[in-house]
N, C-alpha and C. Protein backbone atom coordinates (compact mmCIF):
# COMPACT_ATOMS: atom_id res chain seq x y z
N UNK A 1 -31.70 130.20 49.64
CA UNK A 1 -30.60 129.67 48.88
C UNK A 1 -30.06 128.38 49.50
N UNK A 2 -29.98 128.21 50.92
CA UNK A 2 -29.72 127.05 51.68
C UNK A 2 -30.65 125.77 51.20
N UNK A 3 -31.91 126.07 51.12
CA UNK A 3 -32.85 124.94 50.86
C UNK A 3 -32.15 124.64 49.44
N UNK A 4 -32.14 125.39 48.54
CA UNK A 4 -31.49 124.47 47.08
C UNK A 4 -30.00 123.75 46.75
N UNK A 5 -29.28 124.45 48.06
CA UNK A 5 -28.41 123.64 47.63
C UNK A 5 -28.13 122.22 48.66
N UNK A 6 -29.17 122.14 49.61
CA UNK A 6 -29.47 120.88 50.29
C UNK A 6 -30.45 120.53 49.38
N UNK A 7 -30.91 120.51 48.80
CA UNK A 7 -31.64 120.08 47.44
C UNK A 7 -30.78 118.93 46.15
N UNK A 8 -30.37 120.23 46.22
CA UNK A 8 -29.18 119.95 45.17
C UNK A 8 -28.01 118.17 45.62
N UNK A 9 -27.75 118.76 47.06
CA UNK A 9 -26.74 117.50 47.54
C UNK A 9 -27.61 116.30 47.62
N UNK A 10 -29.02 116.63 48.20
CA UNK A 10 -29.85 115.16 48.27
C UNK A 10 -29.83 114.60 46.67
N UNK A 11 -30.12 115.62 45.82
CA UNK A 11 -29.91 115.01 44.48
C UNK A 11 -28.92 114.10 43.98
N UNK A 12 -27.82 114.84 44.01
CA UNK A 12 -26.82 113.71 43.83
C UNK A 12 -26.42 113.12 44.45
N UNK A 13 -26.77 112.76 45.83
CA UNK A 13 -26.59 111.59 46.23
C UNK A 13 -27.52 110.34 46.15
N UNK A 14 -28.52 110.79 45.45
CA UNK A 14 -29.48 110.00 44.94
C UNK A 14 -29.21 109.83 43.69
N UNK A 15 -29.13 110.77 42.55
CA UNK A 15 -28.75 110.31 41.64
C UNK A 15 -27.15 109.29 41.42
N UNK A 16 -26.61 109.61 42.20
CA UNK A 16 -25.39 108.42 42.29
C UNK A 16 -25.47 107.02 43.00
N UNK A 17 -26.74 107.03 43.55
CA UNK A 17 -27.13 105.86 44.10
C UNK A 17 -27.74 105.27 42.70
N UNK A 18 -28.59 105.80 42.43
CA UNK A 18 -29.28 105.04 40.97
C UNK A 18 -27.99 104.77 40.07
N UNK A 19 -27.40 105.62 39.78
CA UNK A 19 -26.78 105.36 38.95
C UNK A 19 -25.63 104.12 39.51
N UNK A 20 -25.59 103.78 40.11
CA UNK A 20 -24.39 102.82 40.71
C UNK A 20 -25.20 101.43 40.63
N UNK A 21 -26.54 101.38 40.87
CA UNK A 21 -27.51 100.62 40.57
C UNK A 21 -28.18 100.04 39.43
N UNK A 22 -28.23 101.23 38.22
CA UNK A 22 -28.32 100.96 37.51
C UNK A 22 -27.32 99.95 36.30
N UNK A 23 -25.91 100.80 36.32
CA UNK A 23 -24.84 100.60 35.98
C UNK A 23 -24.69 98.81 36.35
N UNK A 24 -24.57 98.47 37.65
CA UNK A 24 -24.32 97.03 37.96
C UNK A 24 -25.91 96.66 37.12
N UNK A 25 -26.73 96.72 37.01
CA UNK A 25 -27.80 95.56 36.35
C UNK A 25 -27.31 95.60 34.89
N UNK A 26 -26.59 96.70 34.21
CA UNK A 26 -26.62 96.58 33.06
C UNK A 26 -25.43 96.20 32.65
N UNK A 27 -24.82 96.17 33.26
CA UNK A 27 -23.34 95.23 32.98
C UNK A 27 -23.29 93.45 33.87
N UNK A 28 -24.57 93.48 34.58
CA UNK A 28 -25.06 92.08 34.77
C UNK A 28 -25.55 91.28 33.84
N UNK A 29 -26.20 92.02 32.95
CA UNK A 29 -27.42 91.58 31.87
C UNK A 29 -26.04 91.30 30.76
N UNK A 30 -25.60 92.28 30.31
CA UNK A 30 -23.92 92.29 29.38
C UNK A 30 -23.75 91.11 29.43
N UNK A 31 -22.84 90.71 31.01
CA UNK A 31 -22.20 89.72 30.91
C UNK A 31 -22.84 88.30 30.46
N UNK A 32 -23.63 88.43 30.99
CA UNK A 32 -24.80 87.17 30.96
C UNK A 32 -25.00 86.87 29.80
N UNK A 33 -25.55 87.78 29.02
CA UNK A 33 -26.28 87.45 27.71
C UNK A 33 -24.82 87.82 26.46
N UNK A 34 -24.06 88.22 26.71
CA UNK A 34 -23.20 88.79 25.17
C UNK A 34 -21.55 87.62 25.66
N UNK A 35 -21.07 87.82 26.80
CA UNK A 35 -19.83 88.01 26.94
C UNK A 35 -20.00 86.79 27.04
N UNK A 36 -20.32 86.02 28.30
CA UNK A 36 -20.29 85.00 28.85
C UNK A 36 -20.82 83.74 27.86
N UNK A 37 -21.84 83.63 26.96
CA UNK A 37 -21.64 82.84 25.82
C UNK A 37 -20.52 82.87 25.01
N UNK A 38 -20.44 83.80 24.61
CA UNK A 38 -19.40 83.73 24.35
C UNK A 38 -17.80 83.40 24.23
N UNK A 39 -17.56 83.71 25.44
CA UNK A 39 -16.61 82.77 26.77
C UNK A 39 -16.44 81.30 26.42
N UNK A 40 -17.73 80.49 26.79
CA UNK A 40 -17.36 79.53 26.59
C UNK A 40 -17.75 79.06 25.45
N UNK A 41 -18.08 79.48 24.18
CA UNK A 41 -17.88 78.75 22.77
C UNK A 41 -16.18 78.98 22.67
N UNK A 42 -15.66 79.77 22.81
CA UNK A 42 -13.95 80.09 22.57
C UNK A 42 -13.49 78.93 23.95
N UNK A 43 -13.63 78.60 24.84
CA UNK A 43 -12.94 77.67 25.50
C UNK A 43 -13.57 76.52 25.50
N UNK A 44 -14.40 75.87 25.08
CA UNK A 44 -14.20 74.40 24.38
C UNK A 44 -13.93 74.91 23.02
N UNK A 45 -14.18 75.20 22.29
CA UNK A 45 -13.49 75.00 21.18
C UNK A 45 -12.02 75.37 20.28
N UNK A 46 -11.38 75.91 21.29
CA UNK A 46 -9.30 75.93 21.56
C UNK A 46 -9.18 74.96 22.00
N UNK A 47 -7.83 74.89 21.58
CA UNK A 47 -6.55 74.43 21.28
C UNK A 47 -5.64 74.87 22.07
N UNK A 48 -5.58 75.37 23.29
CA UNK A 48 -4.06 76.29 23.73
C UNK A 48 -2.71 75.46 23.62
N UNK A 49 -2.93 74.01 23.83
CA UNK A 49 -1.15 73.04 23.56
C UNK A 49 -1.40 72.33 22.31
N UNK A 50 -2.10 72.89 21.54
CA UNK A 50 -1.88 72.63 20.10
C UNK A 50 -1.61 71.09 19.91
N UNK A 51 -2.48 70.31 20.50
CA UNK A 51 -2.43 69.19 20.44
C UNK A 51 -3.02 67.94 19.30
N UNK A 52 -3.80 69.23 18.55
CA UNK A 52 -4.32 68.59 17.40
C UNK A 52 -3.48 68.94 16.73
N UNK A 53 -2.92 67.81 15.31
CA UNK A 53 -1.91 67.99 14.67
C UNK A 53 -2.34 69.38 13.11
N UNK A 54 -3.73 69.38 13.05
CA UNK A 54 -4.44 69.40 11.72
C UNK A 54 -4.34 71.29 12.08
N UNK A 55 -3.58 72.01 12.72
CA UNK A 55 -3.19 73.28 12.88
C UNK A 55 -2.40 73.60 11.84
N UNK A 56 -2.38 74.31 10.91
CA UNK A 56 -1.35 74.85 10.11
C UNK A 56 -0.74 75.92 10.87
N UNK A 57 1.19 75.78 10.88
CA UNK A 57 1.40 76.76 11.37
C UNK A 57 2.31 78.06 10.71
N UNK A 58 2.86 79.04 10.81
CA UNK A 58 3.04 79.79 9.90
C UNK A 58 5.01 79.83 10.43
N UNK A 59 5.30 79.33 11.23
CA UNK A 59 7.09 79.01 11.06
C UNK A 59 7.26 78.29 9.91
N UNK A 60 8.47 79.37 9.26
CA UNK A 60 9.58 78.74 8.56
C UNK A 60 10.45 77.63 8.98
N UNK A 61 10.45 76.83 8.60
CA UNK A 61 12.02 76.02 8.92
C UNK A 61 13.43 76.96 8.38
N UNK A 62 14.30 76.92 9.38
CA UNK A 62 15.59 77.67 9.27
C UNK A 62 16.95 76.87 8.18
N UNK A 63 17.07 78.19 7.41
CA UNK A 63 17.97 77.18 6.43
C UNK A 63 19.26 77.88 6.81
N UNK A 64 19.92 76.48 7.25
CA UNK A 64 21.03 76.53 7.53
C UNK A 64 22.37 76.36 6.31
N UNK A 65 23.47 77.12 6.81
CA UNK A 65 24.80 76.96 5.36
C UNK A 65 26.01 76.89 6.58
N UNK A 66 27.03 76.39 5.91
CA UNK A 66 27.92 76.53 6.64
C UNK A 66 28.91 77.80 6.63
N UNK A 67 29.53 78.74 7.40
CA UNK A 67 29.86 79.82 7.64
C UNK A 67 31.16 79.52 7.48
N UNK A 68 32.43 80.22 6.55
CA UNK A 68 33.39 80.53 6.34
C UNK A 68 34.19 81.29 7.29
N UNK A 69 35.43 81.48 7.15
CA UNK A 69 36.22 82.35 8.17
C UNK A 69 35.70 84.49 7.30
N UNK A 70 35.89 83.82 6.02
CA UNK A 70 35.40 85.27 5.27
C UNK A 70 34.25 85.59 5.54
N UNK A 71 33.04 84.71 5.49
CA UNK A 71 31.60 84.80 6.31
C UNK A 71 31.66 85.69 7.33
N UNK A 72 32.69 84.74 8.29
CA UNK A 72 32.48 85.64 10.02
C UNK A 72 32.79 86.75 10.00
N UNK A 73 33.92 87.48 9.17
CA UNK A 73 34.39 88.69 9.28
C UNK A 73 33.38 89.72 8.85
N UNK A 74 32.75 89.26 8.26
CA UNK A 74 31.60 90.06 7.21
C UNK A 74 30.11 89.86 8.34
N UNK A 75 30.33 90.67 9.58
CA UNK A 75 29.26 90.58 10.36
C UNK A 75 27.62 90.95 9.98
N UNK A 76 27.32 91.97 9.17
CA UNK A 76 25.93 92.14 8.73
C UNK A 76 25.88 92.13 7.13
């Protein structure tokens, strides 16, 4: 019974070696090929200080009235 479960521990410590191994190549390959193009088509092609004028933006302009003394009393 001793031999299997020193069996057993060499296992997973092998299988957690692969797997820790594996895991980093395939989130190497990820980044590389999906994310990271990606990446940079979105940062050359923003805007973050909105410096091009040709942005439509979705603020209202605030319309202002002038407020009465009866206005103020009338809080909501």
């Amino acid at each position: 019974m001793e031999a299997i479960r020193r069996g057993w521990q060499s296992w997973k410590r092998t299988a957690q070696f692969l797997g820790d191994q594996i895991g980093r190549i395939f989130l190497s390959v990820f980044y590389f090929t999906l994310f990271m193009p990606f990446a940079l088509v979105v940062r050359f092609l923003r805007d973050p200080l909105a410096i091009h004028p040709s942005h439509h933006t979705e603020w209202l302009e605030r319309q202002t009235h002038d407020l009465t003394l009866k206005d103020s009393r009338r809080l909501f």
